[in-house]
N, C-alpha and C. Protein backbone atom coordinates (compact mmCIF):
# COMPACT_ATOMS: atom_id res chain seq x y z
N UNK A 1 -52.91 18.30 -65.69
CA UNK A 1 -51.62 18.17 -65.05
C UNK A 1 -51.82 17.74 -63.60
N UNK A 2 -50.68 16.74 -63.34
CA UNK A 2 -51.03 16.42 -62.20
C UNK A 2 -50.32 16.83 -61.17
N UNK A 3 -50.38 17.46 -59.92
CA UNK A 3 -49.97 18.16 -58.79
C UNK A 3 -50.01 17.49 -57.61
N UNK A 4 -48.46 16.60 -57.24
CA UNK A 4 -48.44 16.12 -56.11
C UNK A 4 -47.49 17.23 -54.70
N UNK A 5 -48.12 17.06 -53.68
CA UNK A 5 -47.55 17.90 -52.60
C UNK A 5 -47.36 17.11 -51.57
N UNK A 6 -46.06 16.78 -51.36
CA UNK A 6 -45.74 15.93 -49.37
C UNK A 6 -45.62 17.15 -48.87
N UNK A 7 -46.31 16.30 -47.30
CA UNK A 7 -45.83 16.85 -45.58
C UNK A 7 -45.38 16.04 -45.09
N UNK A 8 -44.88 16.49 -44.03
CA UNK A 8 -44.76 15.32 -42.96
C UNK A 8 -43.89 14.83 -42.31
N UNK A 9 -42.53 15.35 -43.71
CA UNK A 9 -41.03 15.30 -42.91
C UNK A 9 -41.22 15.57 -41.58
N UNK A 10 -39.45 15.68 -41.09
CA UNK A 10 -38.94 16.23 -39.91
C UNK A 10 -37.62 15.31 -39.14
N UNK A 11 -37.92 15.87 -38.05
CA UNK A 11 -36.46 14.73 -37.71
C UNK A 11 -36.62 13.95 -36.68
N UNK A 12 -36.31 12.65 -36.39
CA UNK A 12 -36.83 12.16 -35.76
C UNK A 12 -35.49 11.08 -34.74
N UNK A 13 -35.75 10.66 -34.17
CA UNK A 13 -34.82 10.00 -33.74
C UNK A 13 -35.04 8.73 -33.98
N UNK A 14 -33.63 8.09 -34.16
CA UNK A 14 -34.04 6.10 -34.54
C UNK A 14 -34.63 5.85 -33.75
N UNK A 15 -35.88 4.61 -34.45
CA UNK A 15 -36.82 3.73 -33.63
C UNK A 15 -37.64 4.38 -33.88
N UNK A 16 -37.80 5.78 -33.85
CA UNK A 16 -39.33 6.65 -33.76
C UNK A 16 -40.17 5.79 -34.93
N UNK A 17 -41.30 7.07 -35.01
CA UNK A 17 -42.35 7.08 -36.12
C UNK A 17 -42.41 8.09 -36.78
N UNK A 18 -43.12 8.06 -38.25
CA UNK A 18 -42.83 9.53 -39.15
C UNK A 18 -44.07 9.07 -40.06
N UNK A 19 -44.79 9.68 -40.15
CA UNK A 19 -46.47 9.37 -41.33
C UNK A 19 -46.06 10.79 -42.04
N UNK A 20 -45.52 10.32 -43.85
CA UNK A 20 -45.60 11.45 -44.49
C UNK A 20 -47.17 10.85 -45.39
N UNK A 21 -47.46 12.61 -46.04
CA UNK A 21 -48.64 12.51 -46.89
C UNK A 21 -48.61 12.77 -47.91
N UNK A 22 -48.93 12.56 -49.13
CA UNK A 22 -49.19 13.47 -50.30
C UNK A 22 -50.49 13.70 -50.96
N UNK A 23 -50.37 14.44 -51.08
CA UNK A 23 -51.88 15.34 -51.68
C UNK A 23 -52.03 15.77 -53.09
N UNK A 24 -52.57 15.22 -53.54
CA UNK A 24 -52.51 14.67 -55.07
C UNK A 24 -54.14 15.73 -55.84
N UNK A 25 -53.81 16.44 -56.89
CA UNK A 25 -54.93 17.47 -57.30
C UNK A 25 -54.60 17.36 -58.92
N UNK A 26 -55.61 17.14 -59.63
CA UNK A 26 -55.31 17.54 -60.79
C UNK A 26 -56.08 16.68 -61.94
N UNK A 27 -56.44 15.31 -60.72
CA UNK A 27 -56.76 14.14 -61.45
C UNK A 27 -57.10 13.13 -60.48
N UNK A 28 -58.23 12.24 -60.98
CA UNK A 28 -58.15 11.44 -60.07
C UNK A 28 -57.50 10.53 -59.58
N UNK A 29 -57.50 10.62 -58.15
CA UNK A 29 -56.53 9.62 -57.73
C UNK A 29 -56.52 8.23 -58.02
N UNK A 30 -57.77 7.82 -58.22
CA UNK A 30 -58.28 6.28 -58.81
C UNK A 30 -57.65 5.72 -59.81
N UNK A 31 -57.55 6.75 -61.02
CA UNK A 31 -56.58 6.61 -62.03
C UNK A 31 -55.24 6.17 -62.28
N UNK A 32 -54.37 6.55 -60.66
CA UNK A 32 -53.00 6.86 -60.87
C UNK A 32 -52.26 5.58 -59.70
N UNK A 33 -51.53 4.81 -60.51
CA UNK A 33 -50.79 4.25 -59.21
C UNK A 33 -49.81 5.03 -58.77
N UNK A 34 -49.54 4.98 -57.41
CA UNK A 34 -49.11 5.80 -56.51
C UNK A 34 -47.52 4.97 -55.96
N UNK A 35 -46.62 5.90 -55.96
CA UNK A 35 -45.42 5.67 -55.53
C UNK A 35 -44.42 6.43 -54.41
N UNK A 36 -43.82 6.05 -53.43
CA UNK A 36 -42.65 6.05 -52.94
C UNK A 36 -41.29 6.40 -53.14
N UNK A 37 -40.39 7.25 -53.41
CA UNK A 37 -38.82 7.22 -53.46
C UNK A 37 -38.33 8.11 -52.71
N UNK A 38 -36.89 7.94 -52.71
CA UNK A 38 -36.14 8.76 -51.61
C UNK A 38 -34.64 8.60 -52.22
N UNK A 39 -33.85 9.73 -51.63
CA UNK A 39 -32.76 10.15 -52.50
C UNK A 39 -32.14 10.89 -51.16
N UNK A 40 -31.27 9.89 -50.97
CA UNK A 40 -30.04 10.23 -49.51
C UNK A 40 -28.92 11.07 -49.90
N UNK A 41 -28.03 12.05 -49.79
CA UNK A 41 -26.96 12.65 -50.10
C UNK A 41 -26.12 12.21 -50.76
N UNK A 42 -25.50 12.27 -52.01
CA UNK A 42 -24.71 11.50 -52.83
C UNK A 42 -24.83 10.14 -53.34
N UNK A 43 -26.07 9.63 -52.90
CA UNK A 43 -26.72 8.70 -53.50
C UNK A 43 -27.84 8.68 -54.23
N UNK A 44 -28.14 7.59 -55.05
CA UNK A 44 -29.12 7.56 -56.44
C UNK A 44 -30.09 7.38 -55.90
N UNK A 45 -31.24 8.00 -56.89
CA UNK A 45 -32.74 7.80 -55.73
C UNK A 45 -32.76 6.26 -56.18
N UNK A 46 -33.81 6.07 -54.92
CA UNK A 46 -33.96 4.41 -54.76
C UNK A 46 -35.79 4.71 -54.31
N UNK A 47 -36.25 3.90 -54.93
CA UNK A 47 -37.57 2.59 -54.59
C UNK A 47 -37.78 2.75 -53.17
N UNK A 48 -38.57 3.08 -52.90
CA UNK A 48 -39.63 2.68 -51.52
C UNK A 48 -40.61 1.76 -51.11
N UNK A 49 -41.58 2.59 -52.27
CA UNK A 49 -43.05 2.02 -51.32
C UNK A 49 -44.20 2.38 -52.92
N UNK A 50 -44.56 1.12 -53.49
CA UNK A 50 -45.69 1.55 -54.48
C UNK A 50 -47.10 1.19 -53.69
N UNK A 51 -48.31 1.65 -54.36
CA UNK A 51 -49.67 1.11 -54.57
C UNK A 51 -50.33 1.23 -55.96
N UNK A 52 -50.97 0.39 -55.96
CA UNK A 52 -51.84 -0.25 -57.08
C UNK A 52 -52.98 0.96 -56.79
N UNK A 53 -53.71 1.29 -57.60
CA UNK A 53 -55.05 2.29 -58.01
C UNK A 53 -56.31 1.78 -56.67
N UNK A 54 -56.34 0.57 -56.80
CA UNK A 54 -57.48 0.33 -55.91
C UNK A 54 -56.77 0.47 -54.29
N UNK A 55 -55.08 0.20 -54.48
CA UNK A 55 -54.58 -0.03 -52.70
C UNK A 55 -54.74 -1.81 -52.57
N UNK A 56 -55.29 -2.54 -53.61
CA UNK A 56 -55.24 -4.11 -52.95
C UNK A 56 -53.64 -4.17 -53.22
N UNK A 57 -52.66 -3.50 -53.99
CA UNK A 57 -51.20 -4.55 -54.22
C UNK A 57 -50.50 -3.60 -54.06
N UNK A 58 -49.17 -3.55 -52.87
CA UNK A 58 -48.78 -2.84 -52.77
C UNK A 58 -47.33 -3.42 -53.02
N UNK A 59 -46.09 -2.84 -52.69
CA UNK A 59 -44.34 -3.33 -52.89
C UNK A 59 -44.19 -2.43 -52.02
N UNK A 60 -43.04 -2.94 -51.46
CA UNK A 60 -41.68 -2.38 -50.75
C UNK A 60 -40.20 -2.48 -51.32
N UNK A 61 -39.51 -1.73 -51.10
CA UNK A 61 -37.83 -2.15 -50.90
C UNK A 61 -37.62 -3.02 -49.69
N UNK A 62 -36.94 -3.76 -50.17
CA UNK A 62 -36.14 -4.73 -49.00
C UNK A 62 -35.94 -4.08 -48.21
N UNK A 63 -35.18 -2.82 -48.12
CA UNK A 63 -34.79 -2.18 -46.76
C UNK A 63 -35.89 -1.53 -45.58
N UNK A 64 -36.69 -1.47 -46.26
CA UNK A 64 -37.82 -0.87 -45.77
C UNK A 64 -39.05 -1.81 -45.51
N UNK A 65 -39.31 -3.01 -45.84
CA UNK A 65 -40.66 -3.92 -45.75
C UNK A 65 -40.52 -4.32 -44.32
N UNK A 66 -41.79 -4.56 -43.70
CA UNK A 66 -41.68 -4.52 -42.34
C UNK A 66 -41.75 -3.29 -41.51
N UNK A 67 -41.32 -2.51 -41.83
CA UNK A 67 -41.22 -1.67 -41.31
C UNK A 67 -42.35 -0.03 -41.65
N UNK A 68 -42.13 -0.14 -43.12
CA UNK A 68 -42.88 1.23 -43.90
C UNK A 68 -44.24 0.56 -44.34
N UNK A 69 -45.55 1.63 -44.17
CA UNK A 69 -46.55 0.64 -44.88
C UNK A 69 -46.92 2.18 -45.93
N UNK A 70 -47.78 1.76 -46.84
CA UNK A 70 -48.28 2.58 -48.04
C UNK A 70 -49.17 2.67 -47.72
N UNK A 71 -50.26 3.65 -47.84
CA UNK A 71 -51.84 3.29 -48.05
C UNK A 71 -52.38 4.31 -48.81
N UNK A 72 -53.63 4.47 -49.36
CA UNK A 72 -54.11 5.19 -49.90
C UNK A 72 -55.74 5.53 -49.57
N UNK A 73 -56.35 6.65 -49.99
CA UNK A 73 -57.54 7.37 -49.62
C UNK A 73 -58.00 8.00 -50.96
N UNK A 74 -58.32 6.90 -51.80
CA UNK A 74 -58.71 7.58 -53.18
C UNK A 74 -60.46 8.97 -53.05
N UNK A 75 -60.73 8.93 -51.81
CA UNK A 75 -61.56 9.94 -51.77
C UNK A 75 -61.48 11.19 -51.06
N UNK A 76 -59.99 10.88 -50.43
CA UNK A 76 -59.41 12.22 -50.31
C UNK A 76 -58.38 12.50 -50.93
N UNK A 77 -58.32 11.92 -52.24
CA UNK A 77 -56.67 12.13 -53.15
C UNK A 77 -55.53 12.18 -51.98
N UNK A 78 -55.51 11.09 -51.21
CA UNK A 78 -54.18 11.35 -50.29
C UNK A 78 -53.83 9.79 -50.46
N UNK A 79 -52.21 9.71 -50.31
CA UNK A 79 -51.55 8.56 -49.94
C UNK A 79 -50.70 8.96 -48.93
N UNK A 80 -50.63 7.71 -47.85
CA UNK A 80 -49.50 8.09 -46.82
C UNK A 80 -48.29 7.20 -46.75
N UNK A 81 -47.48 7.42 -46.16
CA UNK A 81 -46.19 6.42 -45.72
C UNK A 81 -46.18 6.38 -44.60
N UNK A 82 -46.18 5.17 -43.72
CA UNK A 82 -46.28 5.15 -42.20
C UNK A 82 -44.93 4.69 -42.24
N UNK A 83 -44.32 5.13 -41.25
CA UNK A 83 -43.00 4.87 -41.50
C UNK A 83 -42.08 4.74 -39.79
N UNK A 84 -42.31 2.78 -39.49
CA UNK A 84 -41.60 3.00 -37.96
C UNK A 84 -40.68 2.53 -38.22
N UNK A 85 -39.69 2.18 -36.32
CA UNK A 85 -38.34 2.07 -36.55
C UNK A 85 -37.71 2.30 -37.34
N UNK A 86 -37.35 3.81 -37.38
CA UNK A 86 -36.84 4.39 -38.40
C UNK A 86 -35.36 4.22 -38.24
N UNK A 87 -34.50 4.36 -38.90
CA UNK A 87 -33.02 4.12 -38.64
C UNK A 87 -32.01 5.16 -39.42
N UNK A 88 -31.31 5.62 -38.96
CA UNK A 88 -30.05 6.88 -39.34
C UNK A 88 -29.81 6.75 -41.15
N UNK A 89 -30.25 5.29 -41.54
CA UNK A 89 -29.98 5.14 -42.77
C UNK A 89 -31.03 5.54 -43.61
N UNK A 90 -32.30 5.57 -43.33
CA UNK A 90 -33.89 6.25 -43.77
C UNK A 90 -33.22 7.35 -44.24
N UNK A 91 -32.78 8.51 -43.65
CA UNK A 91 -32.51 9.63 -43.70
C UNK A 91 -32.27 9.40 -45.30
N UNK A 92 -33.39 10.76 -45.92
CA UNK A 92 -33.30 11.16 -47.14
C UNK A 92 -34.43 12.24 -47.49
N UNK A 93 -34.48 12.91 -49.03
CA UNK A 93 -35.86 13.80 -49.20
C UNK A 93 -36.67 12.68 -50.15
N UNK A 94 -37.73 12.33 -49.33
CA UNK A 94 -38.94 11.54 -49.93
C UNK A 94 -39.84 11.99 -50.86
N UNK A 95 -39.94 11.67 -52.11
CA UNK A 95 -40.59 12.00 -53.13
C UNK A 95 -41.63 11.44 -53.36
N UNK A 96 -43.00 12.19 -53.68
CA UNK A 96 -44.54 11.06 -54.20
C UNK A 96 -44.19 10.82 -55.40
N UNK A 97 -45.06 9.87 -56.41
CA UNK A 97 -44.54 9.84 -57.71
C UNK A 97 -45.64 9.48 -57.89
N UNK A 98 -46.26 9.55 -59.06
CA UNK A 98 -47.71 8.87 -59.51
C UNK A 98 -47.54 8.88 -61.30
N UNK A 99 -48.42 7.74 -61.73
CA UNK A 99 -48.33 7.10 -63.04
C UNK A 99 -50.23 7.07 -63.15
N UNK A 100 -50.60 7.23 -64.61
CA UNK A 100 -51.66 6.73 -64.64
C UNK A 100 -51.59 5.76 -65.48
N UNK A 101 -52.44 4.64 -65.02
CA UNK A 101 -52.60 3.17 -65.72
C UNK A 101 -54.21 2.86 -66.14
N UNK A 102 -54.01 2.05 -66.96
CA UNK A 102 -55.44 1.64 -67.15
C UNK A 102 -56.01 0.24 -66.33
N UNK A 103 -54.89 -0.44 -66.08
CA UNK A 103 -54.61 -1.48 -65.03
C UNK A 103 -55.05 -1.48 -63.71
N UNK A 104 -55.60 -2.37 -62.58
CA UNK A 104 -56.02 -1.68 -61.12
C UNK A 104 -55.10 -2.69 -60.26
N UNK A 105 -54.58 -3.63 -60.61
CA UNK A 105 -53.98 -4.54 -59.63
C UNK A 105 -52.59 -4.40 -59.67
N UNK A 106 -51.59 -3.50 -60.69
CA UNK A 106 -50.15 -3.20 -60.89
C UNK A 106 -49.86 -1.71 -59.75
N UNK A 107 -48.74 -1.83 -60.20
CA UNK A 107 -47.34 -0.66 -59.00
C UNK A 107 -46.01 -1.30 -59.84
N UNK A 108 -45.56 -0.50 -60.00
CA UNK A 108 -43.87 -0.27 -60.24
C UNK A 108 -42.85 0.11 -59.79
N UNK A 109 -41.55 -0.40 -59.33
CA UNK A 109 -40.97 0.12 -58.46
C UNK A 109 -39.89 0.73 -59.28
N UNK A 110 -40.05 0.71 -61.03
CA UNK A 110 -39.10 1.95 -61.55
C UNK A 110 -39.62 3.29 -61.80
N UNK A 111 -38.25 4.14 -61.40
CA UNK A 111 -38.89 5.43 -61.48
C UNK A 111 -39.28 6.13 -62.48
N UNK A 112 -38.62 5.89 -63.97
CA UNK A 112 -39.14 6.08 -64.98
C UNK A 112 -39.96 5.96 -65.45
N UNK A 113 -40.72 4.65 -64.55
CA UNK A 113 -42.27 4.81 -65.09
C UNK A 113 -43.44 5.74 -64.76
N UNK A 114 -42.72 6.84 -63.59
CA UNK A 114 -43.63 7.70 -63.05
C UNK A 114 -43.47 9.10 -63.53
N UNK A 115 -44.95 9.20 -64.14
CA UNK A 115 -44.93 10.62 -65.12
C UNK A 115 -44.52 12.32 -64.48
N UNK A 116 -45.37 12.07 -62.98
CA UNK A 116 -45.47 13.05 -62.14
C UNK A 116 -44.93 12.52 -60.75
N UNK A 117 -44.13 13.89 -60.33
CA UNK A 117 -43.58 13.84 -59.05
C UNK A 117 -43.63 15.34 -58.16
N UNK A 118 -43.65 14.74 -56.67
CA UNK A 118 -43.68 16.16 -56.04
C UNK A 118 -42.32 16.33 -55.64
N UNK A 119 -42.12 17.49 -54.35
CA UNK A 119 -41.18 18.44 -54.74
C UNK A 119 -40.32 17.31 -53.65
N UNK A 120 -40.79 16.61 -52.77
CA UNK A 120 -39.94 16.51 -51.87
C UNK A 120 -40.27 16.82 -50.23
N UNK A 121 -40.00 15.77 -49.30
CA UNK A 121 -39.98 16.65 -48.11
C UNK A 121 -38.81 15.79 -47.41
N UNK A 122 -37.91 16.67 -46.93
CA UNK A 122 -36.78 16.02 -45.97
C UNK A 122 -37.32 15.08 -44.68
N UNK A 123 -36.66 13.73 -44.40
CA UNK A 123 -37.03 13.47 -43.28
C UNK A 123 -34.73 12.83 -42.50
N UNK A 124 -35.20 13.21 -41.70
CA UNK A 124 -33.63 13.66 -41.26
C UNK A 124 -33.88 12.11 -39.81
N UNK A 125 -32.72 10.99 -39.79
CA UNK A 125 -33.00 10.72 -38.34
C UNK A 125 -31.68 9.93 -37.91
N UNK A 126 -31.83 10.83 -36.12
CA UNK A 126 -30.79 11.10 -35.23
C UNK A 126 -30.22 9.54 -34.65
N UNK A 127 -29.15 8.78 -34.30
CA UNK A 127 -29.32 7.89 -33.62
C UNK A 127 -28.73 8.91 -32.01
C-alpha cells in the first residue's frame, strides 16, 4: 500500500512563494508517476502538475504553467511543487496522487487514473 503525506501549505500572500512536498512510503517511488491536484471551495478538483517516473516529462494546467514547477527525488521518495506568483485564485487543499505504470516517459492529468492519494494540505492566499 502506498502512503502519500504533503507539507508545506500555509498562507501566503499574492505574488509570494509556497514549495509543498510529498513523502511517498510504501513503494518505490521509481515505479509511480507522480501527480498534482487541488480542490477550491465548491469547486471540482482540477489538474495541476504531473511527472513521469524518471521526472524527464512533466504537464501543467494552463492556469498554473509558468508559474508552478514539479520535480521529483526518486531517492528520497519525495516530489515537490514550487509554486510562485501565487494568486488569490491558487487558494485550495492540494492533493499528491500517484499511479504505478510500467511506462517511464507518461503522466496523466486525469484523476481517475490515480490509484493513491494523500490527505491534503491547505494552501490559503491573501491579496
Amino acid at each position: 500500500q502506498v502512503r502519500l503525506v504533503e507539507s508545506g501549505g500555509g498562507l501566503m500572500q499574492t505574488g509570494g512563494s509556497l514549495t509543498l512536498s510529498c513523502a511517498a512510503s510504501g513503494r518505490t517511488l521509481s515505479d509511480l508517476v507522480m501527480g498534482w491536484f487541488r480542490q477550491a471551495p465548491g469547486k471540482e478538483r482540477e489538474f495541476v502538475a504531473a511527472i513521469s517516473r524518471s521526472g524527464g516529462d512533466t504537464g501543467y494546467a494552463d492556469s498554473v504553467q509558468g508559474r508552478f514547477t514539479i520535480s521529483r527525488d526518486n531517492a528520497k521518495n519525495t516530489v515537490d511543487l514550487k509554486m510562485n506568483a501565487l494568486k488569490a485564485e491558487d487558494t485550495a487543499v492540494y492533493s499528491c496522487a500517484a499511479y504505478p505504470t510500467a511506462f517511464t516517459g507518461t503522466y496523466s492529468s486525469t484523476a481517475t487514473r490515480y490509484a493513491y492519494w494523500g490527505q491534503g494540505t491547505q494552501v490559503t492566499v491573501s491579496s
